[in-house]
PDB file of N, CA and C in Angstrom:
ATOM      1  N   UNK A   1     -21.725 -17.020 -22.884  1.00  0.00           N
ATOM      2  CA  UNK A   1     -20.930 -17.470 -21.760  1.00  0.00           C
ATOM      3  C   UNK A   1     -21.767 -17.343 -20.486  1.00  0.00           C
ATOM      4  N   UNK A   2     -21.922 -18.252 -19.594  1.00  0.00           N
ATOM      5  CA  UNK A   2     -22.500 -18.659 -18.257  1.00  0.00           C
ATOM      6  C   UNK A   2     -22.055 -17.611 -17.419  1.00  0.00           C
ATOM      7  N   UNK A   3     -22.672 -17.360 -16.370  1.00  0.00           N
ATOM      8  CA  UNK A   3     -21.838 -16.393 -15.419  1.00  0.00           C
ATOM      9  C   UNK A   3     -21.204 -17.223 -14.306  1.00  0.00           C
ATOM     10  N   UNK A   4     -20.166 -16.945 -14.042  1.00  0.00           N
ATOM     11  CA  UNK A   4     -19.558 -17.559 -13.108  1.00  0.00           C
ATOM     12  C   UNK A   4     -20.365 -18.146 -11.452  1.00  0.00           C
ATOM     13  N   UNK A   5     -20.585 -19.449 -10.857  1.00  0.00           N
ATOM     14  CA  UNK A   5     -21.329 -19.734  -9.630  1.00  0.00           C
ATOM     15  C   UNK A   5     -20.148 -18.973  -8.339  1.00  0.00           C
ATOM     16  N   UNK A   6     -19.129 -19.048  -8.548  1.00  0.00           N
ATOM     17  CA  UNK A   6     -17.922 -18.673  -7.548  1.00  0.00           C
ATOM     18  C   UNK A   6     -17.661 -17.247  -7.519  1.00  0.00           C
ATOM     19  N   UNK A   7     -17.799 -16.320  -6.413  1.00  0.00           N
ATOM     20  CA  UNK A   7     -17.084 -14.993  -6.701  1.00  0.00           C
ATOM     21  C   UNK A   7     -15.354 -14.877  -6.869  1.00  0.00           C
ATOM     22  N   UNK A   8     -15.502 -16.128  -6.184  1.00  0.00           N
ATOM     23  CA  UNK A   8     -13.353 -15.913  -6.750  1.00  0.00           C
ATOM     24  C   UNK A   8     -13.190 -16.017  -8.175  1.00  0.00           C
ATOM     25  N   UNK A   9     -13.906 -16.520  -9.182  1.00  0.00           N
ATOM     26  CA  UNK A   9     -13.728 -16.303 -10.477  1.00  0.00           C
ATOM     27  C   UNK A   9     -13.970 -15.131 -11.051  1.00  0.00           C
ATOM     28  N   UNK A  10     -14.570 -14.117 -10.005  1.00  0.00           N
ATOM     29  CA  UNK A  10     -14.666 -13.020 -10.601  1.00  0.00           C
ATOM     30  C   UNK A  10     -13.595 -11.939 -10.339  1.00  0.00           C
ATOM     31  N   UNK A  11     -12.936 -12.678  -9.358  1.00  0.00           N
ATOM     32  CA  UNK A  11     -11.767 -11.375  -8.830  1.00  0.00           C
ATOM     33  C   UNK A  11     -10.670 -11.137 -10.220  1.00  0.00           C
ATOM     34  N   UNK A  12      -9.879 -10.084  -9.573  1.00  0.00           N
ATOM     35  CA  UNK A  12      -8.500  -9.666 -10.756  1.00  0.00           C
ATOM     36  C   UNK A  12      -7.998 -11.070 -10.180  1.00  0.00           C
ATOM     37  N   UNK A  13      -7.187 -11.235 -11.559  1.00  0.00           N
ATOM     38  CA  UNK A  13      -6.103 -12.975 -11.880  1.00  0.00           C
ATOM     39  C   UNK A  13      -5.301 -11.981 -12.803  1.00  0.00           C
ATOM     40  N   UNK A  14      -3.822 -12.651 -12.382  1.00  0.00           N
ATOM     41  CA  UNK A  14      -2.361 -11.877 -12.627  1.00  0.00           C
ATOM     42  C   UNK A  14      -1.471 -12.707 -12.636  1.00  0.00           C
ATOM     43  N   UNK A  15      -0.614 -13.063 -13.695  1.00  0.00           N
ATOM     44  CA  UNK A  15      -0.261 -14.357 -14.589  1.00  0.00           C
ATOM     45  C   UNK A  15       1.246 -13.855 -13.861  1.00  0.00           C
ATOM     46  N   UNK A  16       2.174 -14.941 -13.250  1.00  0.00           N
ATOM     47  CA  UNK A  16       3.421 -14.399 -12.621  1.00  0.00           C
ATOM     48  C   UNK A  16       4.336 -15.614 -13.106  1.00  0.00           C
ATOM     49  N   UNK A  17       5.580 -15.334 -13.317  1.00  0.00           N
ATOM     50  CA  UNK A  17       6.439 -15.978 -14.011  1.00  0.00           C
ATOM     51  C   UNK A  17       7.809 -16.063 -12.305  1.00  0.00           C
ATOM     52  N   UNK A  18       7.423 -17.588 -12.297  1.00  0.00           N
ATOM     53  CA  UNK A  18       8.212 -17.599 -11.185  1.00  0.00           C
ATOM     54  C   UNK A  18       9.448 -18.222 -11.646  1.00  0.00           C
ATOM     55  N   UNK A  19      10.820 -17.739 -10.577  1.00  0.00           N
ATOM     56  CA  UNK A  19      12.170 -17.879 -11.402  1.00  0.00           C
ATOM     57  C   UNK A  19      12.097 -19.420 -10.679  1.00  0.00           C
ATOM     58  N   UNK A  20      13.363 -20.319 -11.107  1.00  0.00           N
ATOM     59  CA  UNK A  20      13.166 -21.642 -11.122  1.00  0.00           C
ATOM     60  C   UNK A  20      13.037 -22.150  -9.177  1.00  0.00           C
ATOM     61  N   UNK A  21      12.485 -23.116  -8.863  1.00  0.00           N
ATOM     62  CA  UNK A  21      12.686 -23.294  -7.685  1.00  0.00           C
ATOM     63  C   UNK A  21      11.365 -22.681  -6.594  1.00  0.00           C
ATOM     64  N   UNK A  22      11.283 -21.653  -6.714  1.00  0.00           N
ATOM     65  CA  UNK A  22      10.163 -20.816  -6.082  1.00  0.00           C
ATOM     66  C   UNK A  22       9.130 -21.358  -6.269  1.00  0.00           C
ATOM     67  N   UNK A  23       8.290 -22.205  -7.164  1.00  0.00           N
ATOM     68  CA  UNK A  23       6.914 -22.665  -6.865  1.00  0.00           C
ATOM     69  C   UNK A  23       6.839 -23.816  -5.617  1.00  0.00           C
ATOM     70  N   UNK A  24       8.290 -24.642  -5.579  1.00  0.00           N
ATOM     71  CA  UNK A  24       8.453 -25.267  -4.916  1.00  0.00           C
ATOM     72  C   UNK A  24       8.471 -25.007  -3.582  1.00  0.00           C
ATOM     73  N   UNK A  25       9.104 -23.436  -3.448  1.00  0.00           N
ATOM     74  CA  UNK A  25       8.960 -23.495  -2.245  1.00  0.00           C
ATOM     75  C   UNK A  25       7.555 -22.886  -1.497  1.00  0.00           C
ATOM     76  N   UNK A  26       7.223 -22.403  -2.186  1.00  0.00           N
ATOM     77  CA  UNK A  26       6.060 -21.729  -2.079  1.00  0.00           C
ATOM     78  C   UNK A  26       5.169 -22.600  -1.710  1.00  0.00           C
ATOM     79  N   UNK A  27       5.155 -23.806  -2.448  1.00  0.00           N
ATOM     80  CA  UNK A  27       4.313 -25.217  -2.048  1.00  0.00           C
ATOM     81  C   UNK A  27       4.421 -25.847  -0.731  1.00  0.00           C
ATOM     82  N   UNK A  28       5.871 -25.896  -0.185  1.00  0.00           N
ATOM     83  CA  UNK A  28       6.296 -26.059   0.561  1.00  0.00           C
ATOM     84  C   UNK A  28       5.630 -25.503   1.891  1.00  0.00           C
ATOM     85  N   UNK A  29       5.587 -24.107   1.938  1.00  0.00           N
ATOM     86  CA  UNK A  29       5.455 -22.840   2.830  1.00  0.00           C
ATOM     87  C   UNK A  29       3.321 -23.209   2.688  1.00  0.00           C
ATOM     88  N   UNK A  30       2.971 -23.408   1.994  1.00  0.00           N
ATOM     89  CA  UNK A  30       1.809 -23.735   2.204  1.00  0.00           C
ATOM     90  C   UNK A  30       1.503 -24.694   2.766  1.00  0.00           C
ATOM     91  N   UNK A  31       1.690 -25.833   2.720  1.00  0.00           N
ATOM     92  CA  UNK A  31       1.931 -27.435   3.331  1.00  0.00           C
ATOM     93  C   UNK A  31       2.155 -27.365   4.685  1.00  0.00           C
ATOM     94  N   UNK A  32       3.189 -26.469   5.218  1.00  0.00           N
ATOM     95  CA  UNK A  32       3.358 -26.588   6.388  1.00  0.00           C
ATOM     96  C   UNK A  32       2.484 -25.105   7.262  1.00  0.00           C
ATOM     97  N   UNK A  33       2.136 -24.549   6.914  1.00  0.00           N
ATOM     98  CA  UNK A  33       0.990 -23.574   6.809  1.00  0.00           C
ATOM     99  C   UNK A  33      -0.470 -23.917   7.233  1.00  0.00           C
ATOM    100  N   UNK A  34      -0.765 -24.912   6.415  1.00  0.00           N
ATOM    101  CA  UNK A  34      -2.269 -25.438   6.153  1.00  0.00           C
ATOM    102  C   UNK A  34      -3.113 -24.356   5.070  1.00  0.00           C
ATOM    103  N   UNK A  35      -2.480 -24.400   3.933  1.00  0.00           N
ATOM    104  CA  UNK A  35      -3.394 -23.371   3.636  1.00  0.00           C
ATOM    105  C   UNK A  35      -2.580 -23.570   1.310  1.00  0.00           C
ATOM    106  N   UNK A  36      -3.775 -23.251   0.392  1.00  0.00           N
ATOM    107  CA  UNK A  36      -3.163 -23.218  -0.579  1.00  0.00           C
ATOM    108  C   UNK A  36      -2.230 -22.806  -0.843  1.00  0.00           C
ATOM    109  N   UNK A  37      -1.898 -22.922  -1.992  1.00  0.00           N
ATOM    110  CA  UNK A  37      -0.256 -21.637  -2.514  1.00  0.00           C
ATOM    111  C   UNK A  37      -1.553 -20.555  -2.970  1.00  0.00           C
ATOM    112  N   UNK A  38      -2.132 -20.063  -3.419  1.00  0.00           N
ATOM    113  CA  UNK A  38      -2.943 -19.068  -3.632  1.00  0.00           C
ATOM    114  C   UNK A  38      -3.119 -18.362  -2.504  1.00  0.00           C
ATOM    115  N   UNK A  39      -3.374 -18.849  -1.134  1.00  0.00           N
ATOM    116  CA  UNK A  39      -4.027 -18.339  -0.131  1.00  0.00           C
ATOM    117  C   UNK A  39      -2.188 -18.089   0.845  1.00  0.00           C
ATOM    118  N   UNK A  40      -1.315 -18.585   0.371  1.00  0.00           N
ATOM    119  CA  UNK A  40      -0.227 -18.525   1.177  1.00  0.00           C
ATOM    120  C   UNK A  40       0.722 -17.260   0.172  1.00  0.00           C
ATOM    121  N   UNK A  41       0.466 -17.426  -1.305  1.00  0.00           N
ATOM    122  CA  UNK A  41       0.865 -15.690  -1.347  1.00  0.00           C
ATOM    123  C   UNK A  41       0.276 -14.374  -1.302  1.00  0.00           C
ATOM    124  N   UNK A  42      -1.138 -14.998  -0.889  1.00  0.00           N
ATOM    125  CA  UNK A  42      -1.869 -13.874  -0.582  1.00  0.00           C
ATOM    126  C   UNK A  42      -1.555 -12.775   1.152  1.00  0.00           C
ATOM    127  N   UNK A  43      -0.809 -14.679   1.478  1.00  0.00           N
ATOM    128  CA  UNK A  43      -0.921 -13.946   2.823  1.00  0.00           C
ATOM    129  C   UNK A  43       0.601 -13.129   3.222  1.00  0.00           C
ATOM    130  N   UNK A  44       1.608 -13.502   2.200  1.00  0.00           N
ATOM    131  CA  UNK A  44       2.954 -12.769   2.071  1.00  0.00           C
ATOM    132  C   UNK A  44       2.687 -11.622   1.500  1.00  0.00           C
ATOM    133  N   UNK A  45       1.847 -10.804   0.566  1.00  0.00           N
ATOM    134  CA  UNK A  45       1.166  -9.686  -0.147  1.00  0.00           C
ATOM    135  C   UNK A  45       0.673  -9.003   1.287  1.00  0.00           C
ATOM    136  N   UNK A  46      -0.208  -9.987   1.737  1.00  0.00           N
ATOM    137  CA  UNK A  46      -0.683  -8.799   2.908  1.00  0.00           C
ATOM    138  C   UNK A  46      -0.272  -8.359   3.705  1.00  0.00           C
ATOM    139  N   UNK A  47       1.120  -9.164   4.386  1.00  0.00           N
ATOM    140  CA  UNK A  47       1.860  -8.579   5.096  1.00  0.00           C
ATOM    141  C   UNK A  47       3.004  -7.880   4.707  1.00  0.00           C
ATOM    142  N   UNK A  48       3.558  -7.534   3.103  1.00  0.00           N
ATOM    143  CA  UNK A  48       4.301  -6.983   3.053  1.00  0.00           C
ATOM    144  C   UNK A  48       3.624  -5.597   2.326  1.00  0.00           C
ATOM    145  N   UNK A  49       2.171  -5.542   1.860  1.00  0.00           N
ATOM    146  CA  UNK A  49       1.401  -4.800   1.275  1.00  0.00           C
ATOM    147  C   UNK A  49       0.205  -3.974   2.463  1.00  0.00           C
ATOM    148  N   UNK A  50       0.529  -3.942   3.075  1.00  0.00           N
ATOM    149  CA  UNK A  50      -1.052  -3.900   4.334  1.00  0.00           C
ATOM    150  C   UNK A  50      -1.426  -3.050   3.658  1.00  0.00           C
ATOM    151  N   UNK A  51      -3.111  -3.024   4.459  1.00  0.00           N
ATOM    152  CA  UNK A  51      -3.995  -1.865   3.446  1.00  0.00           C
ATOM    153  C   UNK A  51      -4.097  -0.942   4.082  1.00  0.00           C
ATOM    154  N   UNK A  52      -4.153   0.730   3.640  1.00  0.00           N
ATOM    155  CA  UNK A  52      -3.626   1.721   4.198  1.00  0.00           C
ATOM    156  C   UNK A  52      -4.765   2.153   5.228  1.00  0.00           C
ATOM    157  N   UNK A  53      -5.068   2.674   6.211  1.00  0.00           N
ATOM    158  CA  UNK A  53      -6.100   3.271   7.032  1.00  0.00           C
ATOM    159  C   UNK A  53      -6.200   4.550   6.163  1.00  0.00           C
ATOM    160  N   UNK A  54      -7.267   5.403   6.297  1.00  0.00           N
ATOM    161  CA  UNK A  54      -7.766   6.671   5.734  1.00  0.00           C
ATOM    162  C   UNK A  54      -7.065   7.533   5.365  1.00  0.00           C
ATOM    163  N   UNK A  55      -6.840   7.766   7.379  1.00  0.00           N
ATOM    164  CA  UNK A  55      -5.331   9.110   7.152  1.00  0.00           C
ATOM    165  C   UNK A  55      -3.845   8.847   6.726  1.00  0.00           C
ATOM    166  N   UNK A  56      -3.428   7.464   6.925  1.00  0.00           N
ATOM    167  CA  UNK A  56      -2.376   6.940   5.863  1.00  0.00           C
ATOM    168  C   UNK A  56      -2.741   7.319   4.616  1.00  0.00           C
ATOM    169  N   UNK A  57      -3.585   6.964   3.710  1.00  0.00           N
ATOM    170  CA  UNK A  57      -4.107   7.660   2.426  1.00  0.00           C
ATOM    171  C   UNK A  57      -3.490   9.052   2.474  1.00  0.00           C
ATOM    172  N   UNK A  58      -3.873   9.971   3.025  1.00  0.00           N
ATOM    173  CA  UNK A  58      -4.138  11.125   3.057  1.00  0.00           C
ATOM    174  C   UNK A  58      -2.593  11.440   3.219  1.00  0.00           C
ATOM    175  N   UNK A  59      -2.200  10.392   4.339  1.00  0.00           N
ATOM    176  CA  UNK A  59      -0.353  11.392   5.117  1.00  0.00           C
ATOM    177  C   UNK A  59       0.340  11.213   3.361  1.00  0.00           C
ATOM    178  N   UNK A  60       0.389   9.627   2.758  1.00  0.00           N
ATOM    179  CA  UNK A  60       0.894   9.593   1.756  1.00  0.00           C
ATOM    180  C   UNK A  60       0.757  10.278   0.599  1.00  0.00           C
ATOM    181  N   UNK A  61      -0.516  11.149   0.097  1.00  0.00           N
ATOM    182  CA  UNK A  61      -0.953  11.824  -0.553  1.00  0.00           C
ATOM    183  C   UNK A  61      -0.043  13.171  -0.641  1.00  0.00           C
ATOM    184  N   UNK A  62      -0.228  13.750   1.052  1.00  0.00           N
ATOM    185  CA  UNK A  62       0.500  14.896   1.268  1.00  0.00           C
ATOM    186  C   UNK A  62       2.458  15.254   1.253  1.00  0.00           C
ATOM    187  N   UNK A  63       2.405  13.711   1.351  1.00  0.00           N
ATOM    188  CA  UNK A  63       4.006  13.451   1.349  1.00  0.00           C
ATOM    189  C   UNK A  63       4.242  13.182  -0.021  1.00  0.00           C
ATOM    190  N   UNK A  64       3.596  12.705  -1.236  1.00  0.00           N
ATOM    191  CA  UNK A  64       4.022  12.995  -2.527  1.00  0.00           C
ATOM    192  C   UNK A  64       3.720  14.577  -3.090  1.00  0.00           C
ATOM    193  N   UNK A  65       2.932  15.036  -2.445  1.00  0.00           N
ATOM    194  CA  UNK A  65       2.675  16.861  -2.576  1.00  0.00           C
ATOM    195  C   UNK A  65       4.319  17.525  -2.289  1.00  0.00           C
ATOM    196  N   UNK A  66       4.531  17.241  -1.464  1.00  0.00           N
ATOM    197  CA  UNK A  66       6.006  17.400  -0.569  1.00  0.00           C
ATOM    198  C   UNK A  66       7.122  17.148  -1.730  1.00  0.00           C
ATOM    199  N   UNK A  67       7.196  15.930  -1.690  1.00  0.00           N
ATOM    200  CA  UNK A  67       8.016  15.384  -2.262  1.00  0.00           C
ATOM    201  C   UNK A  67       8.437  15.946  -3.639  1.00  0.00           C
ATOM    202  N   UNK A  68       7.555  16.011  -4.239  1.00  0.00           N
ATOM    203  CA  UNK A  68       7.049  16.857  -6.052  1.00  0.00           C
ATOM    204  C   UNK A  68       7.401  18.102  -5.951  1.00  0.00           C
ATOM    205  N   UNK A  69       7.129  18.676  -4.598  1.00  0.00           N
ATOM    206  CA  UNK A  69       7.488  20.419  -4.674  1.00  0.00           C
ATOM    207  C   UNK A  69       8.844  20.785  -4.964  1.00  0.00           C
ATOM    208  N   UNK A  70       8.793  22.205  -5.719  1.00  0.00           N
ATOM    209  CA  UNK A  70      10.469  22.257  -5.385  1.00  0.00           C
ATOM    210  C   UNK A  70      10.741  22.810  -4.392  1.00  0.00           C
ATOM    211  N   UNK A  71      12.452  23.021  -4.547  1.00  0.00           N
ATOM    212  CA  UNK A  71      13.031  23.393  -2.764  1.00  0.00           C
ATOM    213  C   UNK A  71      12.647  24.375  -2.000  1.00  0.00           C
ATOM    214  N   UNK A  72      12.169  25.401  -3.164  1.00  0.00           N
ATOM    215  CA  UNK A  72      11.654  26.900  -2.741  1.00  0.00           C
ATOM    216  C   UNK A  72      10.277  26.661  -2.229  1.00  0.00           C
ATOM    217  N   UNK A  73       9.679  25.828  -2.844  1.00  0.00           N
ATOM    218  CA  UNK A  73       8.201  25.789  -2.241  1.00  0.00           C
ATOM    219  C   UNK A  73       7.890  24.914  -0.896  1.00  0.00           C
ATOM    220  N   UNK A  74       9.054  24.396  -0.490  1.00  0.00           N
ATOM    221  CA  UNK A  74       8.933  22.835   0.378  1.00  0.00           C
ATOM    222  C   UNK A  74       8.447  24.094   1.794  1.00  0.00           C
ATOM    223  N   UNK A  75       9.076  25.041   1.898  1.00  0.00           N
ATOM    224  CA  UNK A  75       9.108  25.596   2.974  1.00  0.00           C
ATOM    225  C   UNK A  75       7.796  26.327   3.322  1.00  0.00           C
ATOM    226  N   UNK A  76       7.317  26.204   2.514  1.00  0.00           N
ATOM    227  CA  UNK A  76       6.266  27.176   1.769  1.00  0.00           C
ATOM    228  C   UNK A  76       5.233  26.425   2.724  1.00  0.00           C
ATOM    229  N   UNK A  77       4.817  24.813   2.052  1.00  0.00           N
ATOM    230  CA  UNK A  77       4.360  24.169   2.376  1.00  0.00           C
ATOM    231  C   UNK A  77       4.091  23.782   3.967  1.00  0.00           C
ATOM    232  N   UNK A  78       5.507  23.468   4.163  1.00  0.00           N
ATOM    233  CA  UNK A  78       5.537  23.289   5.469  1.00  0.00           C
ATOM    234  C   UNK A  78       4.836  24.048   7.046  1.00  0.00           C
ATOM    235  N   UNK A  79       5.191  25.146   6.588  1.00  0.00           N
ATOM    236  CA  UNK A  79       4.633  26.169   6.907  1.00  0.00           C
ATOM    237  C   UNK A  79       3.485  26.889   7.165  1.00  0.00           C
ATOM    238  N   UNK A  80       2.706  26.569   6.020  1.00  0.00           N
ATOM    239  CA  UNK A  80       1.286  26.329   5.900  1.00  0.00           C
ATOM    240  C   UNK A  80       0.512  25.137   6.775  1.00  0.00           C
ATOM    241  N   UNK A  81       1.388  23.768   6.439  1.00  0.00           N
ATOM    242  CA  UNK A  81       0.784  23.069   7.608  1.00  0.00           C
ATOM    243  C   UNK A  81       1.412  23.242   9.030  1.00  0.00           C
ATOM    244  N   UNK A  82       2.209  24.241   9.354  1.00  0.00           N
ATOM    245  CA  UNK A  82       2.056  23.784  11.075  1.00  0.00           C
ATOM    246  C   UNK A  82       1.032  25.177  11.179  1.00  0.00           C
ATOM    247  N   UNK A  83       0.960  26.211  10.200  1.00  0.00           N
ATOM    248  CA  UNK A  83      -0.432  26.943  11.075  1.00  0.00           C
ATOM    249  C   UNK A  83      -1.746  26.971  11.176  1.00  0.00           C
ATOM    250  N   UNK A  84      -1.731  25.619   9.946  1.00  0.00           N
ATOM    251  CA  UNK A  84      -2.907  25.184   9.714  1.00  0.00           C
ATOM    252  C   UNK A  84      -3.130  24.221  10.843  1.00  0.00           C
ATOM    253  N   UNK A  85      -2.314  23.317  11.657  1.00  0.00           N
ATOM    254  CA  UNK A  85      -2.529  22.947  13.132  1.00  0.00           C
ATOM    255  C   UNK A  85      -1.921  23.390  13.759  1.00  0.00           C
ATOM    256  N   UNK A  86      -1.207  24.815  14.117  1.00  0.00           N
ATOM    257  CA  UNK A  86      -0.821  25.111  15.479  1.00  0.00           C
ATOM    258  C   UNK A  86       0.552  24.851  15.487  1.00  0.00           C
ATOM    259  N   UNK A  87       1.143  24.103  14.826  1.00  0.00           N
ATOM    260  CA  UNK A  87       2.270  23.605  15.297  1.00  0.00           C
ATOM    261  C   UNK A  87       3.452  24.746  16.065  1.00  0.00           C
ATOM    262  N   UNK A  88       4.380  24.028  15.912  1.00  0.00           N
ATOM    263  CA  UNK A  88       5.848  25.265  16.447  1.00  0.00           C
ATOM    264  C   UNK A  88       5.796  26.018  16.069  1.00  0.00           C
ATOM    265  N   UNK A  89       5.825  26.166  14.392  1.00  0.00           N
ATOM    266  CA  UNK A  89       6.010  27.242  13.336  1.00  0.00           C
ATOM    267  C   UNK A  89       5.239  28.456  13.552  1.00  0.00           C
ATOM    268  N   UNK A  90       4.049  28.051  14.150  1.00  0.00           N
ATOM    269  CA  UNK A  90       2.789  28.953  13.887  1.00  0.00           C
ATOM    270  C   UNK A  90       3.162  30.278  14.785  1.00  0.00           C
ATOM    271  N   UNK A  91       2.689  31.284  13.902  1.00  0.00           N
ATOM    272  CA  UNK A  91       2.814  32.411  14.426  1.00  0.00           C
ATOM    273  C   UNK A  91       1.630  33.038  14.731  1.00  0.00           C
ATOM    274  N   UNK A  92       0.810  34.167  15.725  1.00  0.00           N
ATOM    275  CA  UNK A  92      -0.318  34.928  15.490  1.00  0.00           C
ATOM    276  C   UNK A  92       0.237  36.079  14.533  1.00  0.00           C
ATOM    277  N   UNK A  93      -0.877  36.305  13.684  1.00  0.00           N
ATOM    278  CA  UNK A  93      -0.890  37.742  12.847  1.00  0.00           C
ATOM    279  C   UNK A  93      -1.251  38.691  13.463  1.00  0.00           C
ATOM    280  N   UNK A  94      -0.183  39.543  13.020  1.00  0.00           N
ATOM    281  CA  UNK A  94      -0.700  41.007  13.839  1.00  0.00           C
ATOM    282  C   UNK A  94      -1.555  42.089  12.947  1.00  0.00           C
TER     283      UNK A  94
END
């Protein structure tokens, strides 16, 4: 097998089963757009998908940490991060 000349043939492809009506409109929404149906649900993905900045990564990371803990530990947690920045919580040790 040849290697592909196009890098879009190399991207992920994801086979979607659209309910009746929807390709149409989708066609539609591109047409008046200027732009493919490929490139016009890409661009509904990106705005309902945006890509996360770093510390988004990170806030979401820490908020499924959270989330997963149990009730006894939530406080635990919490706690740890405001003296780990200062926050309200934070107390000096004596």
């Amino acid at each position: 097998m040849s290697e592909s000349q196009f890098p879009s043939q190399q991207q992920d492809k994801f086979v979607l089963r659209l309910p009746d009506g929807m390709r149409d409109r989708i066609r539609l929404a591109a047409e008046e757009n200027g732009r493919s149906m490929n490139s016009e649900i890409l661009a509904v993905l990106e705005k309902a998908f945006p890509e996360l900045s770093p510390f988004e990564e990170e806030l979401a990371k820490v908020r499924r940490i959270f989330e997963n803990a149990a009730p006894d530990d939530r406080m635990k947690l919490w706690q740890a991060m405001e003296e780990t920045r200062g926050g309200p919580y934070h107390r000096e040790k004596d």
